[in-house]
C-alpha atoms as a PDB file:
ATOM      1  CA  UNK A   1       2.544   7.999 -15.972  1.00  0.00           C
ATOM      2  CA  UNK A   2       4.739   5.149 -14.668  1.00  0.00           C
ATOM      3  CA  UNK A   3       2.315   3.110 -12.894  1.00  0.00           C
ATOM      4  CA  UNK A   4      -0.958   1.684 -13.343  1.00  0.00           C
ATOM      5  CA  UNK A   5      -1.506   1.723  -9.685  1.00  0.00           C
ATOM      6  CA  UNK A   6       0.011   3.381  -6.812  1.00  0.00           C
ATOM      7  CA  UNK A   7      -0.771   2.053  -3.347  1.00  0.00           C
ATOM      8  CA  UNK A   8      -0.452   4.347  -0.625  1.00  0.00           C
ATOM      9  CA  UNK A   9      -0.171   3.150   3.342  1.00  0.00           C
ATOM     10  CA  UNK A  10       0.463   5.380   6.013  1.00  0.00           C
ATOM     11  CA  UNK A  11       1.863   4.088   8.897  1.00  0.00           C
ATOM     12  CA  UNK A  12       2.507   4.689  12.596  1.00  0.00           C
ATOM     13  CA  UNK A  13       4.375   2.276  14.509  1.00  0.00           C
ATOM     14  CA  UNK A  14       2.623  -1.205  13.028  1.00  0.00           C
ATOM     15  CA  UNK A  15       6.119  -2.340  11.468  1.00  0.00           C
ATOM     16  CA  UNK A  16       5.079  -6.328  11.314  1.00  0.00           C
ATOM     17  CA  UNK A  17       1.464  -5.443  10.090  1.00  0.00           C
ATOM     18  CA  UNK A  18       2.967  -2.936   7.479  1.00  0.00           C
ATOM     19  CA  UNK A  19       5.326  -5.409   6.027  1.00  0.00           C
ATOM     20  CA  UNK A  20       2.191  -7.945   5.571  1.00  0.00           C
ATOM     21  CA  UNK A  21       0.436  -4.956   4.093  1.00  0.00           C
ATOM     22  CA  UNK A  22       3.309  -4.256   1.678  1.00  0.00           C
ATOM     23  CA  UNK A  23       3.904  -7.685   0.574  1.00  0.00           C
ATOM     24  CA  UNK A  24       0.510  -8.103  -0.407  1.00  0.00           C
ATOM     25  CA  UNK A  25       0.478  -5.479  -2.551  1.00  0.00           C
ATOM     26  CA  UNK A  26       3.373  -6.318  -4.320  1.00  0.00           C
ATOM     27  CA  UNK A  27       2.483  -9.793  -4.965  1.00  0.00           C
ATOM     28  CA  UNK A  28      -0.606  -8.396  -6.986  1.00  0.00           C
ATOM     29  CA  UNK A  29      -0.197  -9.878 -10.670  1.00  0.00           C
ATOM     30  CA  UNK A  30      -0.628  -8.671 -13.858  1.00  0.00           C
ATOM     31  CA  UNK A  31      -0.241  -4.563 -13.001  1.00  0.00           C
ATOM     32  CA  UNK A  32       2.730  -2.232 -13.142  1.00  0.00           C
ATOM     33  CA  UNK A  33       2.544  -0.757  -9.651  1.00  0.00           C
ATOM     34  CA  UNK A  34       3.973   1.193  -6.714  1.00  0.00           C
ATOM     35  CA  UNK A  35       3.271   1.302  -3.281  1.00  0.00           C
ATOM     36  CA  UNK A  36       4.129   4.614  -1.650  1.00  0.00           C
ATOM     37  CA  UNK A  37       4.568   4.221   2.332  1.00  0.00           C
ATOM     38  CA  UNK A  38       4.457   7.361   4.359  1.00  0.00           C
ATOM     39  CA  UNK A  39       5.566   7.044   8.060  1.00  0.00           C
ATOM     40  CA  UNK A  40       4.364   9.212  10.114  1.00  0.00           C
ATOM     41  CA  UNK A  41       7.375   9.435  12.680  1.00  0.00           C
ATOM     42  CA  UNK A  42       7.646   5.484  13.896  1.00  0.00           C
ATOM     43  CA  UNK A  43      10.211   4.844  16.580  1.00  0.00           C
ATOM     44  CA  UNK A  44       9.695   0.878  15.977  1.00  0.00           C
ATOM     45  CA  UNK A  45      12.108   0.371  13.241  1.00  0.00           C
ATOM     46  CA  UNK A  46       9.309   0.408  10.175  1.00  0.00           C
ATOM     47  CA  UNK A  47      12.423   2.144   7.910  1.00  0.00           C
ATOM     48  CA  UNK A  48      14.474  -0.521   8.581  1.00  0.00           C
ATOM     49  CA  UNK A  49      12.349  -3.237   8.138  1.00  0.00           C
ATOM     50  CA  UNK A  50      10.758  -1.826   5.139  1.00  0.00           C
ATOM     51  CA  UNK A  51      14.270  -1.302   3.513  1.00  0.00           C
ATOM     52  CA  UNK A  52      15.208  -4.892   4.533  1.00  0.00           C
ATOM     53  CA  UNK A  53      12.326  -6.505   2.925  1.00  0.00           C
ATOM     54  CA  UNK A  54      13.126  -6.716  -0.593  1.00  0.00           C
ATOM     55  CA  UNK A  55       9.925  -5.426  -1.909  1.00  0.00           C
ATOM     56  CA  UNK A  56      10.880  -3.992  -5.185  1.00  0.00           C
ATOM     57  CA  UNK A  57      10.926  -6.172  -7.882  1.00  0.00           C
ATOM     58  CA  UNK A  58       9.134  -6.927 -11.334  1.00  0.00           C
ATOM     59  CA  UNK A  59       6.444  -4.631 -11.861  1.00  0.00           C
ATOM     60  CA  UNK A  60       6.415  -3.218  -8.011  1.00  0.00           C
ATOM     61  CA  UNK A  61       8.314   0.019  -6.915  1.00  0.00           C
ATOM     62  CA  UNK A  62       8.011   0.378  -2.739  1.00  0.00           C
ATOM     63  CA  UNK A  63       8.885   3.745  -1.589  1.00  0.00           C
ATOM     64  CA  UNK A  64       9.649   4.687   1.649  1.00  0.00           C
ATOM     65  CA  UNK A  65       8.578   8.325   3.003  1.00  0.00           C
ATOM     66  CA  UNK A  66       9.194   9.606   6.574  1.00  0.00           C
ATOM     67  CA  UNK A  67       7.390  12.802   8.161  1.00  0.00           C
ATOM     68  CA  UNK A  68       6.989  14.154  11.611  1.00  0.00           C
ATOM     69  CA  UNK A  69       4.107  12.893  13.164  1.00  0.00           C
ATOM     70  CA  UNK A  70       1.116  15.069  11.941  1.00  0.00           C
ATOM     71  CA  UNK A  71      -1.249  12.616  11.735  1.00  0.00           C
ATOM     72  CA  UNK A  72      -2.631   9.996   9.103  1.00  0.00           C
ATOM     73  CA  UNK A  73      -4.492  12.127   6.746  1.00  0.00           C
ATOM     74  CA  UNK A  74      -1.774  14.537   6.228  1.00  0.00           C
ATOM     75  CA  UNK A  75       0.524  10.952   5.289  1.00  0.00           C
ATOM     76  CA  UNK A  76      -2.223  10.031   2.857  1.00  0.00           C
ATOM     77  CA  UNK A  77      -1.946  13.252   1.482  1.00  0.00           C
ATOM     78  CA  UNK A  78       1.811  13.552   1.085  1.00  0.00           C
ATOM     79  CA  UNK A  79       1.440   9.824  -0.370  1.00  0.00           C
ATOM     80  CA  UNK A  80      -1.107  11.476  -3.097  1.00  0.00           C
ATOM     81  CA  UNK A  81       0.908  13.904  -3.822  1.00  0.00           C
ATOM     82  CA  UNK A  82       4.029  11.792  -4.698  1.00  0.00           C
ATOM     83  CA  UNK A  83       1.754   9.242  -6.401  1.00  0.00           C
ATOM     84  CA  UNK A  84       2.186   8.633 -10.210  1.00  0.00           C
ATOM     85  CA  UNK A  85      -0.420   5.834 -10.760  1.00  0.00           C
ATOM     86  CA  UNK A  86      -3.224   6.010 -12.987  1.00  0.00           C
ATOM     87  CA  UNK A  87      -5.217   4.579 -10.433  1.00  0.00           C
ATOM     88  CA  UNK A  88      -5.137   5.079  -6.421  1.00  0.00           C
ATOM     89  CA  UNK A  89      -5.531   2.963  -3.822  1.00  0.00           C
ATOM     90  CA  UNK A  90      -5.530   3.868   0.011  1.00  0.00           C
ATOM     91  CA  UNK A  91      -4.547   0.911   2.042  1.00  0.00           C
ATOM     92  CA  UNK A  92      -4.240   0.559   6.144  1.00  0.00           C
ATOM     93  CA  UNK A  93      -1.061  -0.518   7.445  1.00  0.00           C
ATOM     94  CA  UNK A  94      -3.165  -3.735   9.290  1.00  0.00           C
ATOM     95  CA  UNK A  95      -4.865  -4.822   6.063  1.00  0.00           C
ATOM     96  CA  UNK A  96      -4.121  -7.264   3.211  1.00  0.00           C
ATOM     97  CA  UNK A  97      -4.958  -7.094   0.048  1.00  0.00           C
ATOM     98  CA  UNK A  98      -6.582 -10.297  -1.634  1.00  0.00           C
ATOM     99  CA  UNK A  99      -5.038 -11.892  -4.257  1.00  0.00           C
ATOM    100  CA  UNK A 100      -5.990 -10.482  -7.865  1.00  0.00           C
ATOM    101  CA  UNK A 101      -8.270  -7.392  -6.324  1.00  0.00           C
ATOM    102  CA  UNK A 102      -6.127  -4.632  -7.533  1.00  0.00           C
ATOM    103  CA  UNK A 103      -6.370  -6.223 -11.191  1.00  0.00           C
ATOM    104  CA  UNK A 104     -10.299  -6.405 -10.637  1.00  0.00           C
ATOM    105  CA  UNK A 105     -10.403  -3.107  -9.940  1.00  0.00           C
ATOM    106  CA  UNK A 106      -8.274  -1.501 -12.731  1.00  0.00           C
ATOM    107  CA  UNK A 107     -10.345  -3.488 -15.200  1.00  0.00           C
ATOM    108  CA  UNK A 108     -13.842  -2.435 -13.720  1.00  0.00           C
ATOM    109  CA  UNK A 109     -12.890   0.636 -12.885  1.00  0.00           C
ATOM    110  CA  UNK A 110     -11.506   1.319 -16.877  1.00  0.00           C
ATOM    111  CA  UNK A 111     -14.686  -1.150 -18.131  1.00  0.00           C
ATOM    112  CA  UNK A 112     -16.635   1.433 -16.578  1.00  0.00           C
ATOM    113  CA  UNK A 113     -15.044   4.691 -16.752  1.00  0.00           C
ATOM    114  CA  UNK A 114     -15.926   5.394 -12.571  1.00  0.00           C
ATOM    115  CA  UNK A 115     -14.376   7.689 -11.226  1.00  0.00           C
ATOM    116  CA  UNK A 116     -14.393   5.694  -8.146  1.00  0.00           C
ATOM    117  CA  UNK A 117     -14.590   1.964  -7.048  1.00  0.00           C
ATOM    118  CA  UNK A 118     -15.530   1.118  -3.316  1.00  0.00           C
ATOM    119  CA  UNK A 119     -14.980  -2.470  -2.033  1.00  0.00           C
ATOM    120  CA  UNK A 120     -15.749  -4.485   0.539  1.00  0.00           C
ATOM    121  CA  UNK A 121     -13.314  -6.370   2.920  1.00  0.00           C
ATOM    122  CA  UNK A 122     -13.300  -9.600   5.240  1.00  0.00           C
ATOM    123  CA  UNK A 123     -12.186  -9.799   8.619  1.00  0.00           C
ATOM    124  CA  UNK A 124      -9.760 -12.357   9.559  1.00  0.00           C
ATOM    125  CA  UNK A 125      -8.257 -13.475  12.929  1.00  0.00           C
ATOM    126  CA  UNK A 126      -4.790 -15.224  12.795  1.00  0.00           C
ATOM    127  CA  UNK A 127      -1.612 -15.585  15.616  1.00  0.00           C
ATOM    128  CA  UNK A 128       0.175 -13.015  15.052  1.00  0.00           C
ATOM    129  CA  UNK A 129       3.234 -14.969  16.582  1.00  0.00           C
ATOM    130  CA  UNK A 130       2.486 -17.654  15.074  1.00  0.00           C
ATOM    131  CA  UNK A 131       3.566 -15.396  11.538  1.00  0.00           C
END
């Protein structure tokens, strides 16, 4: 096992939101992680931007899988399937992780041997051209 944590975000055309999404992930502290995107045939240029973004670095791997458009569930389960992680997480291309959560979760989740953790989330309106 590689990774403490592998991060998996299917995707469909939400190329801005994604690259949020990925960022945040990756700027998680204190875990060896990957996050495992799985595009589910985007004609936005998602590959592109993903490859541009510099996202692997440190203790963060970002891999980039493409499939023909079959649907979201069948992406999270090819991104299951390629996952080496200890621990999963399932993330939506439009959400951000907090700061520190991932850590929070690894340590309550081996504090408490669960099998699963659920967590909560808060909503948040920004510009989105505003960055």
């Amino acid at each position: 096992m590689t990774h403490e944590v592998s991060v998996i975000i299917p995707t469909l055309n939400r190329r801005d939101l994604l690259v949020r999404a990925v960022a945040s992930c990756v700027a998680q502290k204190n875990l060896r992680g990957e996050v495992i995107v799985v595009d589910d045939g985007s004609t936005d240029g998602t590959r592109e931007a993903i490859e541009a973004g510099g996202f692997s670095r440190g203790d963060w791997d970002v891999r980039y899988e493409i499939q023909a458009r079959q649907g979201a569930c069948v992406a999270r389960n090819r991104g299951l399937a390629a996952a080496d992680g200890e621990f999963v997480k399932f993330l939506d291309s439009d959400d951000e992780l907090l700061a520190g959560v991932l850590s929070e979760e690894v340590a309550l989740a081996r504090a408490t041997g669960a099998d699963v953790i659920l967590t909560g989330w808060i909503e948040g309106v920004w510009n989105a051209d505003a960055g």
